[in-house]
N, C-alpha and C. Protein backbone atom coordinates (compact mmCIF):
# COMPACT_ATOMS: atom_id res chain seq x y z
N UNK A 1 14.42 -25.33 -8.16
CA UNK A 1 13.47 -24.98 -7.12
C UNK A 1 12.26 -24.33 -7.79
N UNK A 2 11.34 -24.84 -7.24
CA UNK A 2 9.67 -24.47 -8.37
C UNK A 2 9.81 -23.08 -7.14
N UNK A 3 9.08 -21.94 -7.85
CA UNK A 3 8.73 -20.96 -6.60
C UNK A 3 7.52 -20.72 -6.79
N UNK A 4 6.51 -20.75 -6.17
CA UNK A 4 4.93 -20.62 -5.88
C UNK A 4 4.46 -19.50 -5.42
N UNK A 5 3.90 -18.94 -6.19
CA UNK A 5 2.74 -17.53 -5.68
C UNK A 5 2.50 -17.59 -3.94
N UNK A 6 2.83 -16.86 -3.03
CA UNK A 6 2.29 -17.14 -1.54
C UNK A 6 3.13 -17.34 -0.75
N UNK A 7 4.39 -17.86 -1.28
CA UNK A 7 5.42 -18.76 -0.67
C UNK A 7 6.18 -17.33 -0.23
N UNK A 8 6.45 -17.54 1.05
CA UNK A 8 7.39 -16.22 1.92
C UNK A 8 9.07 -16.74 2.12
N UNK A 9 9.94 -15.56 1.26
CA UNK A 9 11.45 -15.63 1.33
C UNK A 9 12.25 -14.51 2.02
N UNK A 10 12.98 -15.13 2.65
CA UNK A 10 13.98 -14.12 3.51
C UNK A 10 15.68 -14.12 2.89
N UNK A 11 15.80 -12.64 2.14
CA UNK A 11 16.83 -12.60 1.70
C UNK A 11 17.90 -11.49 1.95
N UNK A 12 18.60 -12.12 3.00
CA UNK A 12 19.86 -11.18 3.70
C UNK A 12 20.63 -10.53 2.93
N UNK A 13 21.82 -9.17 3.20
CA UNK A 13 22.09 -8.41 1.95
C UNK A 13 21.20 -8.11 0.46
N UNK A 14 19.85 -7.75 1.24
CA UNK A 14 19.09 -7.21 -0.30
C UNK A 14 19.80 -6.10 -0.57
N UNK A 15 19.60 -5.41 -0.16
CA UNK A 15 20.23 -3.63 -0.52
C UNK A 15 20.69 -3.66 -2.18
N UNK A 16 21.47 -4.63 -2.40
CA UNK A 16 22.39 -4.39 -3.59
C UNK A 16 22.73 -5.61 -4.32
N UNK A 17 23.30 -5.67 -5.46
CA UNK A 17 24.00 -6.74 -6.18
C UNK A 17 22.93 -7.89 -5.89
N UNK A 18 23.95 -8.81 -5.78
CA UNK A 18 22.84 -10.26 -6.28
C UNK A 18 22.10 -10.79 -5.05
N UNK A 19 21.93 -10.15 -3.79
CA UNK A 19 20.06 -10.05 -2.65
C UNK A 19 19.90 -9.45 -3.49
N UNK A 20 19.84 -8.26 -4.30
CA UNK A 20 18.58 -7.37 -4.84
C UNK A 20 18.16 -8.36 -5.63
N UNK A 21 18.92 -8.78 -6.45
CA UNK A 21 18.35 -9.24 -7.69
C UNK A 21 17.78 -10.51 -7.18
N UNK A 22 17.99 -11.72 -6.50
CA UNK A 22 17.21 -11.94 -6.01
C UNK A 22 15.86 -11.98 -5.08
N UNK A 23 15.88 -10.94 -4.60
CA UNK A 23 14.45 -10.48 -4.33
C UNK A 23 13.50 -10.10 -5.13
N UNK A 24 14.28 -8.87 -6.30
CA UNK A 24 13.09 -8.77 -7.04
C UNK A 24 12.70 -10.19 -8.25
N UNK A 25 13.98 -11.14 -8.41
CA UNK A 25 13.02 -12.79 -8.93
C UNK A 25 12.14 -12.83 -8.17
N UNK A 26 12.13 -12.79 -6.29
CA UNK A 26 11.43 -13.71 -5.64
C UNK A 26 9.44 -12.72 -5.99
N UNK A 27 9.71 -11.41 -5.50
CA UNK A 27 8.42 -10.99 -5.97
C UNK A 27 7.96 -10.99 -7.65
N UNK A 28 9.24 -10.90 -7.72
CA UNK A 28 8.11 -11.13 -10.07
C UNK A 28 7.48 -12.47 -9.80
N UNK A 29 7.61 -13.45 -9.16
CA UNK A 29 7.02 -14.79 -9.38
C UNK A 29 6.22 -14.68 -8.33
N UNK A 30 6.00 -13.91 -7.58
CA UNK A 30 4.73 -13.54 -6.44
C UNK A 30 4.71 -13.82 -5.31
N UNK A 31 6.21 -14.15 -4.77
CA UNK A 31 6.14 -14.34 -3.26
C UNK A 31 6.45 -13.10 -2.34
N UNK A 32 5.64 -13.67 -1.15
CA UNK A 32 5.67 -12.32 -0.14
C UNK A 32 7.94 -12.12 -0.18
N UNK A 33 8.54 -11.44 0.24
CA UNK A 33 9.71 -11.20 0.31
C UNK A 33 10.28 -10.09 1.70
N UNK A 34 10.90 -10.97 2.42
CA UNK A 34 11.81 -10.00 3.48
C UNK A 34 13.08 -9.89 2.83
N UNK A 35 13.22 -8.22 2.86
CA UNK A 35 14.28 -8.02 2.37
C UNK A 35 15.43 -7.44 3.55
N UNK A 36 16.36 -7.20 4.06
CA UNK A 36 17.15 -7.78 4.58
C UNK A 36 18.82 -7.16 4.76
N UNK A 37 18.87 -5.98 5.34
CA UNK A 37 20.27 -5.69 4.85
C UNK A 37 20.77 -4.47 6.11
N UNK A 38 21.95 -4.24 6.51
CA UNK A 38 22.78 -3.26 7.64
C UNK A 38 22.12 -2.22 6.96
N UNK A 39 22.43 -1.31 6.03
CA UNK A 39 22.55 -0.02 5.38
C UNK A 39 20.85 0.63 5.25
N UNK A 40 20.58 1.33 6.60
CA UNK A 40 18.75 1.53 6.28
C UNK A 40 18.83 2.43 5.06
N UNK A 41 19.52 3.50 4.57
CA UNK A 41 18.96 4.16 3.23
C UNK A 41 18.84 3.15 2.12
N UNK A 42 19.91 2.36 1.89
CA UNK A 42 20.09 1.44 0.64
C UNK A 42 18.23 0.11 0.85
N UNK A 43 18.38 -0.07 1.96
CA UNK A 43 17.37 -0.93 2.62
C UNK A 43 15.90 -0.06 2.02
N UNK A 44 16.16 0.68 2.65
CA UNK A 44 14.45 1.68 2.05
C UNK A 44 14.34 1.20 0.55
N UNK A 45 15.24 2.09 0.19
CA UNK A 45 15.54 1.92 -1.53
C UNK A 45 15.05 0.44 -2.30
N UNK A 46 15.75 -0.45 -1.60
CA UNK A 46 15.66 -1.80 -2.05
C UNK A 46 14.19 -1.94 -1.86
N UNK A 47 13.44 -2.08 -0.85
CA UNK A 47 12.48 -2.15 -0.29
C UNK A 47 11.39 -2.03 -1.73
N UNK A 48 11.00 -0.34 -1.87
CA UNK A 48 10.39 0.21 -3.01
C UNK A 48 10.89 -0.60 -4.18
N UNK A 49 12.07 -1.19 -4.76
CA UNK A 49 12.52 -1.45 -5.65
C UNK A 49 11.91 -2.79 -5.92
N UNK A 50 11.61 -3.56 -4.79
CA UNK A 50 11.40 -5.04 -4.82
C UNK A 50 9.61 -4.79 -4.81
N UNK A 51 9.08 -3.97 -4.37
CA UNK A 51 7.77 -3.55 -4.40
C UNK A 51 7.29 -3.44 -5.82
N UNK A 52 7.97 -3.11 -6.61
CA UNK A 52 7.67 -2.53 -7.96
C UNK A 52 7.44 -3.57 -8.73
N UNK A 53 8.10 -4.81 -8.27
CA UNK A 53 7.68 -6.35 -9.09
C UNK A 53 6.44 -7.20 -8.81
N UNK A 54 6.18 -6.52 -7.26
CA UNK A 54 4.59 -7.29 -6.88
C UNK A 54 4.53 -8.05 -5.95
N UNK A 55 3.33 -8.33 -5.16
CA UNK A 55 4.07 -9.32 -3.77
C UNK A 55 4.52 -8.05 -2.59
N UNK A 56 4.31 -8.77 -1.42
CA UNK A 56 3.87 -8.01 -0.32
C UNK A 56 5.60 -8.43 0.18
N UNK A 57 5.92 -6.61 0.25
CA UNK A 57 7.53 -6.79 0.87
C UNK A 57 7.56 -6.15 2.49
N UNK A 58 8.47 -6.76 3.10
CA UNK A 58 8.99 -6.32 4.64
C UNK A 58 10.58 -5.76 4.71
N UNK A 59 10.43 -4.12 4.76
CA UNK A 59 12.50 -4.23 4.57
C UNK A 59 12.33 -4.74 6.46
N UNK A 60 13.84 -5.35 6.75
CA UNK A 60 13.96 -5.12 7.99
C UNK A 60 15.33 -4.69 8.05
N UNK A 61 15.70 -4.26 9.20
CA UNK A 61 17.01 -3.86 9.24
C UNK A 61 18.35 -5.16 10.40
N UNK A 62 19.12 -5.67 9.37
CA UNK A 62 19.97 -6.52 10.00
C UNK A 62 21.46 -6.59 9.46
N UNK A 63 21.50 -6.94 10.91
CA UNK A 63 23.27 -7.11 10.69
C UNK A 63 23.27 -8.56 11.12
N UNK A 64 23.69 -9.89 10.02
CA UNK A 64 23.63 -10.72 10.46
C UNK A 64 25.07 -11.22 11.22
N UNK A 65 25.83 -10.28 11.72
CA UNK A 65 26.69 -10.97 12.57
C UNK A 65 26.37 -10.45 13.80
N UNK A 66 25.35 -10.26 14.10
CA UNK A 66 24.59 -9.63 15.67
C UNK A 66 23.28 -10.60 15.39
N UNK A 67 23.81 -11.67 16.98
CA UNK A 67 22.22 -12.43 16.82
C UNK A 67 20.80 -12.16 17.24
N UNK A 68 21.47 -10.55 17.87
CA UNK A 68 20.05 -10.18 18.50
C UNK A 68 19.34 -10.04 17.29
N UNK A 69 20.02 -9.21 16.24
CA UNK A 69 19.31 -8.69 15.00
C UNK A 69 18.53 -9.86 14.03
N UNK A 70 19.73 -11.05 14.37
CA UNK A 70 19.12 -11.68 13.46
C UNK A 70 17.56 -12.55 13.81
N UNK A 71 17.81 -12.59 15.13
CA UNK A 71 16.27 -13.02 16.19
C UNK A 71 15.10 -12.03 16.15
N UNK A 72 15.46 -10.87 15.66
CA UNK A 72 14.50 -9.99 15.10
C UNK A 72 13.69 -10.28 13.97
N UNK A 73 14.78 -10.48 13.07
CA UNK A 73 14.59 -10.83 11.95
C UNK A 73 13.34 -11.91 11.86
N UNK A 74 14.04 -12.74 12.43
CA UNK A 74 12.97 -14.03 12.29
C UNK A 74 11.55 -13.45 13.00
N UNK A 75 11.57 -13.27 14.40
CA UNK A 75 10.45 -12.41 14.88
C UNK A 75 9.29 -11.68 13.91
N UNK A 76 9.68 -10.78 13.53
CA UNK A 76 9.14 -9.81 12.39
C UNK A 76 8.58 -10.44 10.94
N UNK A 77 9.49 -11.44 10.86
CA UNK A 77 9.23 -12.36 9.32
C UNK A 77 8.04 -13.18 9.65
N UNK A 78 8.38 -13.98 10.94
CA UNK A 78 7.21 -14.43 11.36
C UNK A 78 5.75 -13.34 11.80
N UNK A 79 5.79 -12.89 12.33
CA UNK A 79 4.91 -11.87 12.49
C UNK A 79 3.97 -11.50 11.49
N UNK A 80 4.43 -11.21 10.69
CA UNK A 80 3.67 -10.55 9.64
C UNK A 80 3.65 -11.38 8.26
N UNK A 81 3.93 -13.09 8.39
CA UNK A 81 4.17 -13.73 7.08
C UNK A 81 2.94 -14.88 7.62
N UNK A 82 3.56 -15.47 9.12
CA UNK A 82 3.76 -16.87 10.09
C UNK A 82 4.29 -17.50 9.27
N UNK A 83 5.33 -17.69 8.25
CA UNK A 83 5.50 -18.76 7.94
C UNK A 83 7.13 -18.36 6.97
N UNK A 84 7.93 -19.36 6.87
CA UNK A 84 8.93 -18.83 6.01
C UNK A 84 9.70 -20.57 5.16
N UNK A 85 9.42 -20.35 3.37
CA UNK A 85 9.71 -21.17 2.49
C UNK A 85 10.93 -21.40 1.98
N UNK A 86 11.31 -20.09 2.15
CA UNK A 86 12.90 -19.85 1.13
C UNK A 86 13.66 -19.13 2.23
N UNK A 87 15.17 -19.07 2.53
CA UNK A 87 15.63 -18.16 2.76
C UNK A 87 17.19 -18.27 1.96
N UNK A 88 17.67 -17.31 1.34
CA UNK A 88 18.55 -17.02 1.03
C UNK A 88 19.89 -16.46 2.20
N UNK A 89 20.92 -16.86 2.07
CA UNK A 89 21.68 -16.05 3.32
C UNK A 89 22.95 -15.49 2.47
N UNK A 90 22.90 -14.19 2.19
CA UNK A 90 23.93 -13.90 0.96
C UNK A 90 24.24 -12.17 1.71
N UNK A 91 24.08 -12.25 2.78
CA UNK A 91 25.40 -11.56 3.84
C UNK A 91 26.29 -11.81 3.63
N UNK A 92 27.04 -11.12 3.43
CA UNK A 92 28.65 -11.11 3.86
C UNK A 92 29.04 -10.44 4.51
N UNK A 93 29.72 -11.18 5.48
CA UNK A 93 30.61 -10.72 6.80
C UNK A 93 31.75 -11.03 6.95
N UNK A 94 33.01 -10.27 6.66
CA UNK A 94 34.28 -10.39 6.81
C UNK A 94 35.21 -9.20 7.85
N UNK A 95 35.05 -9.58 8.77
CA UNK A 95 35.37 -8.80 9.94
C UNK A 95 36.92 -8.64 9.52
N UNK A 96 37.52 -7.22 9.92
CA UNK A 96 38.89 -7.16 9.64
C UNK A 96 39.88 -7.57 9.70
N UNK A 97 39.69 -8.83 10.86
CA UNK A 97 40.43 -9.65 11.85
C UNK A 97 40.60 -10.80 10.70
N UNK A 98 39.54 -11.03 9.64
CA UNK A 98 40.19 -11.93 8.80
C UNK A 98 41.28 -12.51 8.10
N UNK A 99 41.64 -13.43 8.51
CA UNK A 99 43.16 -13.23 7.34
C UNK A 99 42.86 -12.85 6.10
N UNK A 100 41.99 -13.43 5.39
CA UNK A 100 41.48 -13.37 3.77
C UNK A 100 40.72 -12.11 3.39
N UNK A 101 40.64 -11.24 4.16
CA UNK A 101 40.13 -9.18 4.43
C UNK A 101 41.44 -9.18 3.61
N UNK A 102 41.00 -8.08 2.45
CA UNK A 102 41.79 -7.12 1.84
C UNK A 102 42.86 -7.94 1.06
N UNK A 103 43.15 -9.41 1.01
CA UNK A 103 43.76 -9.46 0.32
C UNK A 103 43.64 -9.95 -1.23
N UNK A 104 44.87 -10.04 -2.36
CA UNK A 104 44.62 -10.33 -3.48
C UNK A 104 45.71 -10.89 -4.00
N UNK A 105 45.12 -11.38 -5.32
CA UNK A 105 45.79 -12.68 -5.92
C UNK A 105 47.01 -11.66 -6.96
N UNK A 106 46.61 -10.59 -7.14
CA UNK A 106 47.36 -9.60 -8.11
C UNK A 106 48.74 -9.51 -7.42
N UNK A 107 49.89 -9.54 -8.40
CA UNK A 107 50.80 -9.34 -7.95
C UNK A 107 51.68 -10.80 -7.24
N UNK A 108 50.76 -11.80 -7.31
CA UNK A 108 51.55 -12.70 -6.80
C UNK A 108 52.29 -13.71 -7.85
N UNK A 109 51.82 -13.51 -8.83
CA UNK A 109 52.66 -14.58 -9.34
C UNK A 109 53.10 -14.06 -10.86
């Protein structure tokens, strides 16, 4: 994927691990960047962090297993971008109810 100076990306779970690190790729190469995550302190944080590479950032605050939030999301991205090139979706949501929550391969064999 070529990424172009201008080009606006929306990347869910920035806060930490690999959204952060993809966000701050997406601004070192100069695109505007929504960054994207439940946790508003970690979110602030990220925010400034992805700022520091360049390129015009938006934290917003989402929980993408609430679609109101995520209709925000888009709202706001649009708003202040009109337009969106990339989006990353690297949320994770594993509600407790999962079978595959909490478990592990240790111990089984």
């Amino acid at each position: 994927m070529e990424l172009l100076s201008g080009q606006v990306t929306v990347v869910t779970g920035a806060a930490s691990g690999i959204g952060l690190a993809l966000a701050e790729r997406f601004a070192s190469a100069g695109l505007s960047v929504v960054v994207a995550d439940v946790q508003d302190d970690a979110l602030a944080a990220a925010r400034d962090q992805v700022a520091a590479h360049g390129g015009d950032v938006l934290a917003v605050r989402c929980d993408v297993s609430d679609e109101t939030d995520v209709e925000a999301l888009v709202e706001s991205t649009l708003a202040r971008f009109g337009a969106v090139h990339i989006v990353c979706n690297n949320a994770g949501v594993a509600p407790r109810s999962d079978p595959w929550f909490g478990r592990s391969r240790r111990g089984s064999g």
